[in-house]
N, C-alpha and C. Protein backbone atom coordinates (compact mmCIF):
# COMPACT_ATOMS: atom_id res chain seq x y z
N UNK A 1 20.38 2.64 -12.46
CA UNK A 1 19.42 3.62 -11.95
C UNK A 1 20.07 4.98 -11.76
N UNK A 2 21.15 4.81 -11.08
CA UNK A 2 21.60 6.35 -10.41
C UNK A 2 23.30 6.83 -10.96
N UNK A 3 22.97 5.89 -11.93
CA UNK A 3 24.66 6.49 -13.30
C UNK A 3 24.86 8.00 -13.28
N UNK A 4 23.68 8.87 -13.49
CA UNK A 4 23.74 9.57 -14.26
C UNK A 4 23.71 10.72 -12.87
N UNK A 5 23.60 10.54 -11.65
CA UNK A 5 23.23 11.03 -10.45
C UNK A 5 24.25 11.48 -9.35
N UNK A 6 24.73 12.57 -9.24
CA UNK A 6 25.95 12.25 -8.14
C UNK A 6 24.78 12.38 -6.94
N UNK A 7 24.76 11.51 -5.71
CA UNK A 7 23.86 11.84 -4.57
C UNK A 7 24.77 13.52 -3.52
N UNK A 8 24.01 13.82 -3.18
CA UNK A 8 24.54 15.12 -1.94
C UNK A 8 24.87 14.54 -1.31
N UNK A 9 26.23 14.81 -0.17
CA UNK A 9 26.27 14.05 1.18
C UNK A 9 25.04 14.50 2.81
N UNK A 10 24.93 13.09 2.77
CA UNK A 10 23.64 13.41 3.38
C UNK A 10 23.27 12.02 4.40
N UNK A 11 22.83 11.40 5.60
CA UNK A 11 22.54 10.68 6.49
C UNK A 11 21.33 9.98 5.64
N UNK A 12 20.01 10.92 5.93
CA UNK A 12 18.98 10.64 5.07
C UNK A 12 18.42 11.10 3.81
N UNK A 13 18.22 10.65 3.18
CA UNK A 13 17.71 11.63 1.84
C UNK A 13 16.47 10.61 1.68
N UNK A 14 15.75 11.96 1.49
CA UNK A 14 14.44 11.42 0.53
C UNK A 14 14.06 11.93 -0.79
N UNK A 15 13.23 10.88 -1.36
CA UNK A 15 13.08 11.23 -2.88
C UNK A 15 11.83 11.15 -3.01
N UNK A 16 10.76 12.22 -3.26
CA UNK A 16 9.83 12.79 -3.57
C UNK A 16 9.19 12.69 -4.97
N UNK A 17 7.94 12.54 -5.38
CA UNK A 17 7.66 12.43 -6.58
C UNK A 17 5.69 12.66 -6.30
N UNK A 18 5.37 13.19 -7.89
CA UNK A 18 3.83 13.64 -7.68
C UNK A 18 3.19 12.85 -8.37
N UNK A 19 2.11 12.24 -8.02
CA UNK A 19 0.99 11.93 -9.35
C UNK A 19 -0.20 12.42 -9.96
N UNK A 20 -0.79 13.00 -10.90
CA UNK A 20 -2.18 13.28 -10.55
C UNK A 20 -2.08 14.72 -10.97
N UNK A 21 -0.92 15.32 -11.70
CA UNK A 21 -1.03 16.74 -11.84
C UNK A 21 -2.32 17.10 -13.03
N UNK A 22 -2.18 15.85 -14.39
CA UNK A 22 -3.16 15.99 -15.64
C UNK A 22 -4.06 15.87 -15.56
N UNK A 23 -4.78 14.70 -14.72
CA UNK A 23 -5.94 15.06 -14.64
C UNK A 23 -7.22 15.28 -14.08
N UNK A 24 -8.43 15.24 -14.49
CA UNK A 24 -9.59 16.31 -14.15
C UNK A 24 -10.38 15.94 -12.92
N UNK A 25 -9.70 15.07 -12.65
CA UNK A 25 -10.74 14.33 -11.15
C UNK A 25 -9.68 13.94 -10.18
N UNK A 26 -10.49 14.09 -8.90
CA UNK A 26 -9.39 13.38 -8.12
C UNK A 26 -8.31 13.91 -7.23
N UNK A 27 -7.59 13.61 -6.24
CA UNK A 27 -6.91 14.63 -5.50
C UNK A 27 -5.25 14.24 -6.49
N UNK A 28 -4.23 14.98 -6.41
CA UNK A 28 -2.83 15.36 -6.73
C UNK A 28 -1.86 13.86 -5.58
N UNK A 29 -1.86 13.26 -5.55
CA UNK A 29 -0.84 11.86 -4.67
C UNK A 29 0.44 12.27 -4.80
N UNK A 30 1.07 12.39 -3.33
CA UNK A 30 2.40 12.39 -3.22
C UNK A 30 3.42 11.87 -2.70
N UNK A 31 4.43 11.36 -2.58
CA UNK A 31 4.95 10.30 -1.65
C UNK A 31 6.80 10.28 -1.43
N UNK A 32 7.26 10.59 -0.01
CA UNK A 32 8.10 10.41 0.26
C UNK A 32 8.87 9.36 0.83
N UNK A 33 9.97 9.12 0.39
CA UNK A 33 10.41 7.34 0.41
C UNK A 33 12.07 7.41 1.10
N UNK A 34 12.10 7.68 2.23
CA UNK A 34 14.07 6.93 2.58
C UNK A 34 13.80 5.45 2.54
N UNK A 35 15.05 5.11 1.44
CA UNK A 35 15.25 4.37 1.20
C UNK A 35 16.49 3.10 2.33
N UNK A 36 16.49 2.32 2.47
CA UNK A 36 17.41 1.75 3.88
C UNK A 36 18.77 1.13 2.50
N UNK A 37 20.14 1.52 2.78
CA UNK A 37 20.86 1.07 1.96
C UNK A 37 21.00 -0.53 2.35
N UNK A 38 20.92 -0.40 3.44
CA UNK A 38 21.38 -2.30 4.05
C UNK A 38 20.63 -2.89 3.00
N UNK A 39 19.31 -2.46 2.76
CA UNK A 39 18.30 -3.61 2.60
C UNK A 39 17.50 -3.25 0.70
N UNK A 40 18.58 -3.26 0.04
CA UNK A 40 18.15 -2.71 -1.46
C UNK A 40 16.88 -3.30 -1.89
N UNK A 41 16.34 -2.82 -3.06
CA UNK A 41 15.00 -2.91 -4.02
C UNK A 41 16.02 -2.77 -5.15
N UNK A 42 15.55 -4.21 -6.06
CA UNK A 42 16.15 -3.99 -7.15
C UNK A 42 14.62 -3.97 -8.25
N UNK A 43 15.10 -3.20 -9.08
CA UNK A 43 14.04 -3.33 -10.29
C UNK A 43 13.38 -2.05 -9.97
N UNK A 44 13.70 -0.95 -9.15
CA UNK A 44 13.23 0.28 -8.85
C UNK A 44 13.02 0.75 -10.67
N UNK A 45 12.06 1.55 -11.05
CA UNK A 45 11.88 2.69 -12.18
C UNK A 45 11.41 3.86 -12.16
N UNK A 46 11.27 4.47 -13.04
CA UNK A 46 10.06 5.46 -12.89
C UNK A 46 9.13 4.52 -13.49
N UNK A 47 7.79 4.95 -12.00
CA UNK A 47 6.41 3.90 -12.55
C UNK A 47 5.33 3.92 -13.49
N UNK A 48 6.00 5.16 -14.48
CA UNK A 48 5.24 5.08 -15.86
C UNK A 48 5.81 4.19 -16.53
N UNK A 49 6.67 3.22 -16.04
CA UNK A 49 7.71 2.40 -17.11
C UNK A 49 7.65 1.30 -16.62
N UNK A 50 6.86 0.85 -15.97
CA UNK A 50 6.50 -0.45 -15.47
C UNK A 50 5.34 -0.92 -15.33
N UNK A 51 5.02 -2.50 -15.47
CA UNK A 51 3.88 -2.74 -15.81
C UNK A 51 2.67 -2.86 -14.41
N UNK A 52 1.72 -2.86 -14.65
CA UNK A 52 0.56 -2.20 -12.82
C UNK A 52 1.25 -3.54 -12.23
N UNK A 53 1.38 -4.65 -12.23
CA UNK A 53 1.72 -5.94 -11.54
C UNK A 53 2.87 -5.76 -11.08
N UNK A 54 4.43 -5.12 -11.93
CA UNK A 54 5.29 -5.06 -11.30
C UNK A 54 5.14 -3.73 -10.10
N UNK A 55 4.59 -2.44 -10.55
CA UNK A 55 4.48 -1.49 -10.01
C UNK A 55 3.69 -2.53 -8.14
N UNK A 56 2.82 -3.09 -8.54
CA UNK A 56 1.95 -3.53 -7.23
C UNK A 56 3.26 -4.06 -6.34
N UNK A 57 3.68 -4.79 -6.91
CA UNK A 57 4.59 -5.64 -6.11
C UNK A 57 5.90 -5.11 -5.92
N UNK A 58 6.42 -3.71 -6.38
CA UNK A 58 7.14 -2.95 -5.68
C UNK A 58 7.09 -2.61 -4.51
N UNK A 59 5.26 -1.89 -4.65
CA UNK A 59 4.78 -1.00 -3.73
C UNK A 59 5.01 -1.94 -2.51
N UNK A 60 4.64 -3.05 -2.58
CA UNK A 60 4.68 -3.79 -1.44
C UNK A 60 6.35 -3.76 -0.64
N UNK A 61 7.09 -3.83 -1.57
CA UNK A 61 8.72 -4.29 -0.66
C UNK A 61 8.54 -3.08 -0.47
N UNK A 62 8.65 -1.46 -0.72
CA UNK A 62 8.75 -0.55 -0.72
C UNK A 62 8.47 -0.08 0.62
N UNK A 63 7.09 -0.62 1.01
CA UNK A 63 7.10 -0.19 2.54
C UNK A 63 7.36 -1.24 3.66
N UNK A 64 8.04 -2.55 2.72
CA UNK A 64 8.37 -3.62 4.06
C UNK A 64 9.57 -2.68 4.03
N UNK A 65 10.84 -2.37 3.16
CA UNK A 65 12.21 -1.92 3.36
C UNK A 65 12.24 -0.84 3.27
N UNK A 66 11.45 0.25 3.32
CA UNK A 66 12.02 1.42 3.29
C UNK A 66 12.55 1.90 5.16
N UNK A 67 13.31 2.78 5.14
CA UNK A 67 13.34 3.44 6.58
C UNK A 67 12.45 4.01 7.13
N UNK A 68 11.78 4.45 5.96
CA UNK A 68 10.36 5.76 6.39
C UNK A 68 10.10 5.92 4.91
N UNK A 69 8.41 5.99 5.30
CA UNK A 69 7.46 6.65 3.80
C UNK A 69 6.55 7.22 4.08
N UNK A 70 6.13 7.85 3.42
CA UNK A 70 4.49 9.01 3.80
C UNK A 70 3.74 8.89 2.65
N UNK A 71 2.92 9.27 2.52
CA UNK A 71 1.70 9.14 1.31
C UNK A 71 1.91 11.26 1.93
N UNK A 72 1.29 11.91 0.78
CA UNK A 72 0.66 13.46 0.80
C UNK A 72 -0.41 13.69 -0.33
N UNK A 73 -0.97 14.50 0.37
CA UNK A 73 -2.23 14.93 -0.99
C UNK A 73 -2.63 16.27 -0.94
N UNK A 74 -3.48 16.76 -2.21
CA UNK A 74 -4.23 17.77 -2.14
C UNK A 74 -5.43 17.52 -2.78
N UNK A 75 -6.42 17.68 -2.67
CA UNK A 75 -7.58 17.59 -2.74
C UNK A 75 -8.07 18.48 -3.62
N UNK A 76 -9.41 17.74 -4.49
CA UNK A 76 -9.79 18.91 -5.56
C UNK A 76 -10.19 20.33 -5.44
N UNK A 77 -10.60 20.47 -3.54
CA UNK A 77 -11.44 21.88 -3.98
C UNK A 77 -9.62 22.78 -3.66
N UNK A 78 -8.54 22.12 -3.40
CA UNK A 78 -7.50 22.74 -2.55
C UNK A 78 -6.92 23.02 -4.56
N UNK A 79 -6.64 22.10 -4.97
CA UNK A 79 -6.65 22.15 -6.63
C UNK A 79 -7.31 23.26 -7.31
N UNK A 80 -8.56 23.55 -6.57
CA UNK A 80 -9.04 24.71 -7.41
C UNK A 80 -8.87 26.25 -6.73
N UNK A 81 -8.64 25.66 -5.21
CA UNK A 81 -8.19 27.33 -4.68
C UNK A 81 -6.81 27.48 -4.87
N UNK A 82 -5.90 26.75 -4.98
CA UNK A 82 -5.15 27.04 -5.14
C UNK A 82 -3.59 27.23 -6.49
N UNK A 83 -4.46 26.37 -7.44
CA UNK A 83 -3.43 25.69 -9.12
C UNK A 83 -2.76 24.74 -8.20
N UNK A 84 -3.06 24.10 -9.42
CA UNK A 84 -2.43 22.50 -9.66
C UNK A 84 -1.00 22.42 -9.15
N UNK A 85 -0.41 23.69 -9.46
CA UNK A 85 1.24 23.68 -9.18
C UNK A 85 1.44 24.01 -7.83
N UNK A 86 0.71 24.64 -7.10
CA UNK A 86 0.69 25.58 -5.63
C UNK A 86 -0.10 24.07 -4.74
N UNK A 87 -0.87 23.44 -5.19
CA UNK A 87 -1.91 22.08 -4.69
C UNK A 87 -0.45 21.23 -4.81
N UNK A 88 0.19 21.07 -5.30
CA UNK A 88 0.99 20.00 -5.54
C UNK A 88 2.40 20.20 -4.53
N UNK A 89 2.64 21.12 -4.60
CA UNK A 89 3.82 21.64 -3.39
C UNK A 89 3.72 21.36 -2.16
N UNK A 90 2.19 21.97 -2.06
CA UNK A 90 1.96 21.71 -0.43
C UNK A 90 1.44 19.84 -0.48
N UNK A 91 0.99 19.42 -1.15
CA UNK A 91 1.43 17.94 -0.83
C UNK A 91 2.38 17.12 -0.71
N UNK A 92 3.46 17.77 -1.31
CA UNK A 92 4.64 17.64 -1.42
C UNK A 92 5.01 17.66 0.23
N UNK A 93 4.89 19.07 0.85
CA UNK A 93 4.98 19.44 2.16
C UNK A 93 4.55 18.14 3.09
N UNK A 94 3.16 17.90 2.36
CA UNK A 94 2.59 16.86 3.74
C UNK A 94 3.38 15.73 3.39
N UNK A 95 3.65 15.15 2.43
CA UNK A 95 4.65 14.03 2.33
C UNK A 95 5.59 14.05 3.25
N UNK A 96 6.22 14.78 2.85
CA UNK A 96 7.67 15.58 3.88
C UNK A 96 7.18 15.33 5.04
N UNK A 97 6.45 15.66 5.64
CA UNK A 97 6.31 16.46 7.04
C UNK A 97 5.99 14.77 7.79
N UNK A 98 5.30 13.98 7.06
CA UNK A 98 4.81 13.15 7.56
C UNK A 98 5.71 11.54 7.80
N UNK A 99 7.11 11.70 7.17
CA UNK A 99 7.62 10.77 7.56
C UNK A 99 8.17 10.78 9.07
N UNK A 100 8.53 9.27 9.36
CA UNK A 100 8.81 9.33 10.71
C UNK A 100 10.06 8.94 10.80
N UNK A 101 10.93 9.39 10.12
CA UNK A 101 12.16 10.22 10.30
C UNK A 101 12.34 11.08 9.29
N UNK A 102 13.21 12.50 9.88
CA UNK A 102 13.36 13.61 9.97
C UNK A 102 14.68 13.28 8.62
N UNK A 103 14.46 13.67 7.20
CA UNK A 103 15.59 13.59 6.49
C UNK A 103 16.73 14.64 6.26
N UNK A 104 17.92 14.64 6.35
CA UNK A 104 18.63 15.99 6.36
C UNK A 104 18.25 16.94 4.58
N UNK A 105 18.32 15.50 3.56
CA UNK A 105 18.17 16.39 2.18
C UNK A 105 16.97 15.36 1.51
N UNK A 106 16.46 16.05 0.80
CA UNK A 106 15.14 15.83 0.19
C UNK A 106 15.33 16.23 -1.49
N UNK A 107 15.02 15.13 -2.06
CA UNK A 107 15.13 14.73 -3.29
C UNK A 107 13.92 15.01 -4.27
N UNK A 108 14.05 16.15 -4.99
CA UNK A 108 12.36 16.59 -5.68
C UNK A 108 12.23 16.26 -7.18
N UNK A 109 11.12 14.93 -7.80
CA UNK A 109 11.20 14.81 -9.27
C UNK A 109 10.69 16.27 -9.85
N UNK A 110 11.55 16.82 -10.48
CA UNK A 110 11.21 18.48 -11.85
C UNK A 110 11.91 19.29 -11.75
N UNK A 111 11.63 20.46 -11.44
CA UNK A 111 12.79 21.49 -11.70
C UNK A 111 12.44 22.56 -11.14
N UNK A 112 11.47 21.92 -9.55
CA UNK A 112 11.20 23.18 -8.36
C UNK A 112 10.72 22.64 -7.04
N UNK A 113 11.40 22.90 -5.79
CA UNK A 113 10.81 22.49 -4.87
C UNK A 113 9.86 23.01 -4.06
N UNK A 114 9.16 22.51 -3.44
CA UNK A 114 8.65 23.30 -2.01
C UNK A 114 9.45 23.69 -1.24
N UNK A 115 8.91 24.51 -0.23
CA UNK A 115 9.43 24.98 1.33
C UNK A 115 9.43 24.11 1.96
N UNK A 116 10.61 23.63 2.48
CA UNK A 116 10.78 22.48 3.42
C UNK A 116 11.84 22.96 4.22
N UNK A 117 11.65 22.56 5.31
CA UNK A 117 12.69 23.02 6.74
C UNK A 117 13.94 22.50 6.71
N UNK A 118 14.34 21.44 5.40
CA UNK A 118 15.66 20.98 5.01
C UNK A 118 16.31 21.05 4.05
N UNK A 119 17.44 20.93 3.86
CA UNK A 119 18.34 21.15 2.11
C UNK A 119 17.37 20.14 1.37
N UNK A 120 16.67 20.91 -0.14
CA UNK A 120 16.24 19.89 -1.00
C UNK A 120 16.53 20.66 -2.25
N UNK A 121 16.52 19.60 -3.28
CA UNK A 121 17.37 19.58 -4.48
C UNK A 121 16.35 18.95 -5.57
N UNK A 122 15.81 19.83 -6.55
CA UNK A 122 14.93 19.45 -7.56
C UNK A 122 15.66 18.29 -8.56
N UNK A 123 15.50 17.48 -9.17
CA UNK A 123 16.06 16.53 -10.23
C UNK A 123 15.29 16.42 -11.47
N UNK A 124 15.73 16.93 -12.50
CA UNK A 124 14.82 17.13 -13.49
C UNK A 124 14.81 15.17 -14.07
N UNK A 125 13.94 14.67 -14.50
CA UNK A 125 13.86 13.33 -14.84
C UNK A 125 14.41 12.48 -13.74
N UNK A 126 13.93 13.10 -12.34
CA UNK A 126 14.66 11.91 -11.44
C UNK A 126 14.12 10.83 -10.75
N UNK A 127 12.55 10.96 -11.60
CA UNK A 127 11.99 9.14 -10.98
C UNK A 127 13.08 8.22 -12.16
N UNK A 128 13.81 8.48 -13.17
CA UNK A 128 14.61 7.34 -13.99
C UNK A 128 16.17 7.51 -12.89
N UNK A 129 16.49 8.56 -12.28
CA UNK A 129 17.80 8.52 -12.21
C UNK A 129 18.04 8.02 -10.42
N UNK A 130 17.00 8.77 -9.84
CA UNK A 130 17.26 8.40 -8.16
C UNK A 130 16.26 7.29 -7.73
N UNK A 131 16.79 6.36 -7.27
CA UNK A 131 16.29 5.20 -6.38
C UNK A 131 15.32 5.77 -5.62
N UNK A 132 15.25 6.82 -4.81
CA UNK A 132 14.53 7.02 -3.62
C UNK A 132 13.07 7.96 -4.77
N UNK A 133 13.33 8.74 -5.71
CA UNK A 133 12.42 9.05 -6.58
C UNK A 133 11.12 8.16 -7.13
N UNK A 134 12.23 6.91 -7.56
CA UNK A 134 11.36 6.05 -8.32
C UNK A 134 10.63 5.34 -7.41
N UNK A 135 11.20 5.04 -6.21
CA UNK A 135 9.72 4.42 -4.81
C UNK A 135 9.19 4.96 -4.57
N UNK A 136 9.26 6.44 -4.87
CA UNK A 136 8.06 7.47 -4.66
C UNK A 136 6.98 7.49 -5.39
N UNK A 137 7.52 7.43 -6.86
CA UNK A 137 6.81 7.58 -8.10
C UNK A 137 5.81 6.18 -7.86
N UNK A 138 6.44 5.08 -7.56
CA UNK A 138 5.52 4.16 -7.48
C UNK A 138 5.03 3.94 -6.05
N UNK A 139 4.86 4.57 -5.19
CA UNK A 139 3.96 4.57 -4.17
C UNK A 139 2.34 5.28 -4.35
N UNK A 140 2.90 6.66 -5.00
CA UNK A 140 1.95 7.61 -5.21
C UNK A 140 1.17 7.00 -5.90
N UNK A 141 2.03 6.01 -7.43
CA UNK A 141 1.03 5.88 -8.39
C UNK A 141 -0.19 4.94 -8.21
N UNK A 142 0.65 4.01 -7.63
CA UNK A 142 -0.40 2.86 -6.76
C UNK A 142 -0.97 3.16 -6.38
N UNK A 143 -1.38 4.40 -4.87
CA UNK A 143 -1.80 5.12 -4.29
C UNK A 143 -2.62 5.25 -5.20
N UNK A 144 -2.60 6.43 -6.02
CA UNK A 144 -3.44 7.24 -6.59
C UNK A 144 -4.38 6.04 -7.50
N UNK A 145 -3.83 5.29 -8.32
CA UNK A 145 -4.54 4.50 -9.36
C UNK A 145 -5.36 3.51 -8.51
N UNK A 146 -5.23 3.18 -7.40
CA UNK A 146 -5.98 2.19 -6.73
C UNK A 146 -7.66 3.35 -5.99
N UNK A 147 -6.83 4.62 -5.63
CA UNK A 147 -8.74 5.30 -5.75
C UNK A 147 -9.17 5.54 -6.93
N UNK A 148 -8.75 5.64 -8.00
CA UNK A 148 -9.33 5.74 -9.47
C UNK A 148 -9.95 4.50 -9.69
N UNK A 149 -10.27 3.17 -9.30
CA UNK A 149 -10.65 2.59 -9.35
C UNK A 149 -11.71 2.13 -8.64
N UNK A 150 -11.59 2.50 -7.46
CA UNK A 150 -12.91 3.23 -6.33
C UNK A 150 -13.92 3.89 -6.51
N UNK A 151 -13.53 4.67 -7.39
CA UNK A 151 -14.15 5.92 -7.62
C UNK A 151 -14.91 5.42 -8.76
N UNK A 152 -14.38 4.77 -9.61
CA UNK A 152 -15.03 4.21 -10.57
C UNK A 152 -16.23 3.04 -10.06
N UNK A 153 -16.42 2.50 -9.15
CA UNK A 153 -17.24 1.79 -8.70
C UNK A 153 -18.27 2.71 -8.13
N UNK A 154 -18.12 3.49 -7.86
CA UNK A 154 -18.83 4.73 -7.54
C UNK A 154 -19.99 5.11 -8.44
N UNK A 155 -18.97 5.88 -9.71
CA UNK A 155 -19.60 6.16 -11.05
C UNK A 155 -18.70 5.23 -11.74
N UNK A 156 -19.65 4.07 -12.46
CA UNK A 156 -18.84 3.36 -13.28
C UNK A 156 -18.94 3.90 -14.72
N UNK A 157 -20.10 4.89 -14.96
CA UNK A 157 -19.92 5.27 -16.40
C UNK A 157 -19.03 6.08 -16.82
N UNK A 158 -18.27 6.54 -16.08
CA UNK A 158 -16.92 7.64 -16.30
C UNK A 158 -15.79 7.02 -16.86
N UNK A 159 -15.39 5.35 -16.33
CA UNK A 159 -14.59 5.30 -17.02
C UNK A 159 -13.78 5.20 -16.01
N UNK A 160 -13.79 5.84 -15.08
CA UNK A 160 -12.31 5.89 -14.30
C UNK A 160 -11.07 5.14 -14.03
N UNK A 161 -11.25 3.83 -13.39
CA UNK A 161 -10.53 2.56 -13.86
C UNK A 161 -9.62 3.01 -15.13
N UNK A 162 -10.24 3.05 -16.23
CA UNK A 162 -9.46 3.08 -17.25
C UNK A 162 -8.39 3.87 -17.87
N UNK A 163 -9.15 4.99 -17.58
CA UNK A 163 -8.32 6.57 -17.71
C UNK A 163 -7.49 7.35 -16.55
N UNK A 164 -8.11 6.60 -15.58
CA UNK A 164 -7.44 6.96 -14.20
C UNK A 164 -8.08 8.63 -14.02
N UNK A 165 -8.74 9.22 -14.50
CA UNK A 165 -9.06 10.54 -14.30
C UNK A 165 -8.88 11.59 -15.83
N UNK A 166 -7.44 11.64 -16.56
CA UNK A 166 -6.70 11.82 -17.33
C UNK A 166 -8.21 12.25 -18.41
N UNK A 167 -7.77 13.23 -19.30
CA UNK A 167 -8.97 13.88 -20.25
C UNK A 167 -8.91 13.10 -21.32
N UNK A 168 -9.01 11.88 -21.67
CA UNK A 168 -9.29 10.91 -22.72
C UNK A 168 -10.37 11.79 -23.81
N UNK A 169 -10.99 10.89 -24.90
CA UNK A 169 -11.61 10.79 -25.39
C UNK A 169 -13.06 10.66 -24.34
N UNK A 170 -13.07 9.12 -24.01
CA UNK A 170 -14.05 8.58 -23.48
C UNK A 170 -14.06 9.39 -22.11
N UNK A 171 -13.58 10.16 -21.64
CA UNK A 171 -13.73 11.00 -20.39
C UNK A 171 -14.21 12.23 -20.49
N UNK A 172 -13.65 12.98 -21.73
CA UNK A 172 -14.75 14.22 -21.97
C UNK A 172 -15.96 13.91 -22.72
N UNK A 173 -16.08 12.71 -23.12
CA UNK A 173 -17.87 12.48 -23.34
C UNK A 173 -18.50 11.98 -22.66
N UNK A 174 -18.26 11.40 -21.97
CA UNK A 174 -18.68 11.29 -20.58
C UNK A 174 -19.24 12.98 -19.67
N UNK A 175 -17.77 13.40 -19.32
CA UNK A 175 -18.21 14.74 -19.06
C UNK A 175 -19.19 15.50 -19.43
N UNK A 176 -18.98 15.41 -20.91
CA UNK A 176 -20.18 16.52 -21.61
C UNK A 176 -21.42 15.50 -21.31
N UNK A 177 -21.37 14.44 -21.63
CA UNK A 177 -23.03 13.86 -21.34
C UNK A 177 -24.01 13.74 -20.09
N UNK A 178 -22.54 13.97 -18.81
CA UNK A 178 -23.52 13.17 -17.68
C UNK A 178 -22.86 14.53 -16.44
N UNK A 179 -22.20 15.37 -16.88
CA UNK A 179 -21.39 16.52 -16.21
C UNK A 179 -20.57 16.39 -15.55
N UNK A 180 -20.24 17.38 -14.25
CA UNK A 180 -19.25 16.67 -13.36
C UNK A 180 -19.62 15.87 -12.13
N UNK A 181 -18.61 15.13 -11.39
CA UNK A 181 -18.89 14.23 -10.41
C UNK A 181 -18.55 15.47 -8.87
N UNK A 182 -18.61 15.19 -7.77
CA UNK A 182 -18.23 16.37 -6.84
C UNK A 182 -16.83 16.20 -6.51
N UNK A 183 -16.38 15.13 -7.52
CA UNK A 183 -14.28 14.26 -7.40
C UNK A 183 -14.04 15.59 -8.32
N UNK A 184 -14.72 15.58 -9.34
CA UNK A 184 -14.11 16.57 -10.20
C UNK A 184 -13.45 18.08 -9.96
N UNK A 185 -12.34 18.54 -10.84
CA UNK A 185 -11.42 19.61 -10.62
C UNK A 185 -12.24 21.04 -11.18
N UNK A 186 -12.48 21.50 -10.68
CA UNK A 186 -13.67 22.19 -10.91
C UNK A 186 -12.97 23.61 -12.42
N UNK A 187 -11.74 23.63 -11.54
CA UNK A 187 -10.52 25.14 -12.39
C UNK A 187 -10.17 24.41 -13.88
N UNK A 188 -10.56 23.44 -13.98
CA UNK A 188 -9.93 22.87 -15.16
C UNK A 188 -10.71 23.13 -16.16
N UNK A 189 -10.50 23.20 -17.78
CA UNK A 189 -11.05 23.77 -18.86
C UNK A 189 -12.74 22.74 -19.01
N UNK A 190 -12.00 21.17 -19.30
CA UNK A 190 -13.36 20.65 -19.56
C UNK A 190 -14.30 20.59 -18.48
N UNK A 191 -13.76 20.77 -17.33
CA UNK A 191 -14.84 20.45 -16.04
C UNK A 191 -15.72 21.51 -16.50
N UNK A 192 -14.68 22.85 -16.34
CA UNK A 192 -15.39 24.67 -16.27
C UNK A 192 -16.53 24.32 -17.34
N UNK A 193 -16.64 23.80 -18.82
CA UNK A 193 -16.84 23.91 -19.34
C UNK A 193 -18.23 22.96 -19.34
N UNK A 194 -18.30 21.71 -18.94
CA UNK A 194 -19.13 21.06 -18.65
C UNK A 194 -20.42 21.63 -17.37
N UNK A 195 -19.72 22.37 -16.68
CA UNK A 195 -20.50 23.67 -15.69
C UNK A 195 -21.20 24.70 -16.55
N UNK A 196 -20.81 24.34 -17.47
CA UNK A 196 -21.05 26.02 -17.90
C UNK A 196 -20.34 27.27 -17.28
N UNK A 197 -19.64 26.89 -16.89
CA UNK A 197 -18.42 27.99 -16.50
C UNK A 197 -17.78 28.79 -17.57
N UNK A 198 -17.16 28.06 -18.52
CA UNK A 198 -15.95 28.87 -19.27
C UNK A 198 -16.45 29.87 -19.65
């Protein structure tokens, strides 16, 4: 996992990760994870690389052993006042803010962090390289993919379940046929466009 990684010296570190930046419905999921060294997770990944069953049954040890975890979000109309990239930071923030312990350095999957009141350190590809990344990556994703499936019971003709939100095929015809839902990202091209916006 963490070959390729020298860690900072640091008490706590957390590892941060987003879901939900692509697509068109839905709030942005974020999730901060200290990890407890006593008490390892083996089979950690990044959770685009694992299958929903193993991902489920991560999620689960993930919050029996972690030290501290938070879920963060931003919400679609916060997505549209603010870009996807500016919506995603400050969830980032509430992640952060919301664990219940205070980490000295904070671990960010890409190649920019938020404002956070502690040393944090962007990792470009670091749901594959940091442990505390990849329980993030698969908290959020769970998180996030388990209301895509909600939501889809909601409106089942969208698809959601399937696409998770994401601009498929079967999601912008959908869109164009039946418009948007009030989940939907309103700043985004096919939504705008399905409004009659663009």
């Amino acid at each position: 996992m963490s070959e390729l990684f020298v860690y900072p010296q640091a008490v706590y570190i957390a590892g941060v990760d987003e879901v939900g930046r692509g697509p068109l419905v839905g709030a942005v999921v974020t999730a901060a994870v200290i990890l407890d060294p006593a008490n390892p997770i083996t089979g950690l990944a990044d959770s685009k690389k694992l299958s929903e069953k193993r991902r489920e049954a991560l999620y689960i040890e993930i919050k029996e052993k972690a030290l501290a975890w938070s879920l963060g979000r931003a919400e679609p109309h916060e997505i549209d006042e603010l870009n996807i990239l500016h919506a995603t930071m400050l969830a980032m923030q509430r992640a952060v803010a919301g664990l219940a312990l205070t980490p000295d350095m904070v671990l960010i999957d890409g190649n920019r962090c938020p404002k956070l009141p502690m040393a944090s350190q962007a990792v470009v590809k670091g749901d594959s390289k940091v442990a505390e990344i990849s329980a993030a990556s698969i908290l959020a994703k769970v998180t996030r993919d388990r209301e895509m499936v909600e939501l889809d019971l909601q409106f089942p003709e969208y698809g959601f379940a399937k696409h998770k939100g994401y601009p498929t095929p079967v999601h912008l015809e959908s869109l164009a046929r039946l418009g948007a839902t009030v989940h939907h990202r309103r700043s985004f091209a096919p939504v705008k466009r399905s409004l009659g916006l663009a």
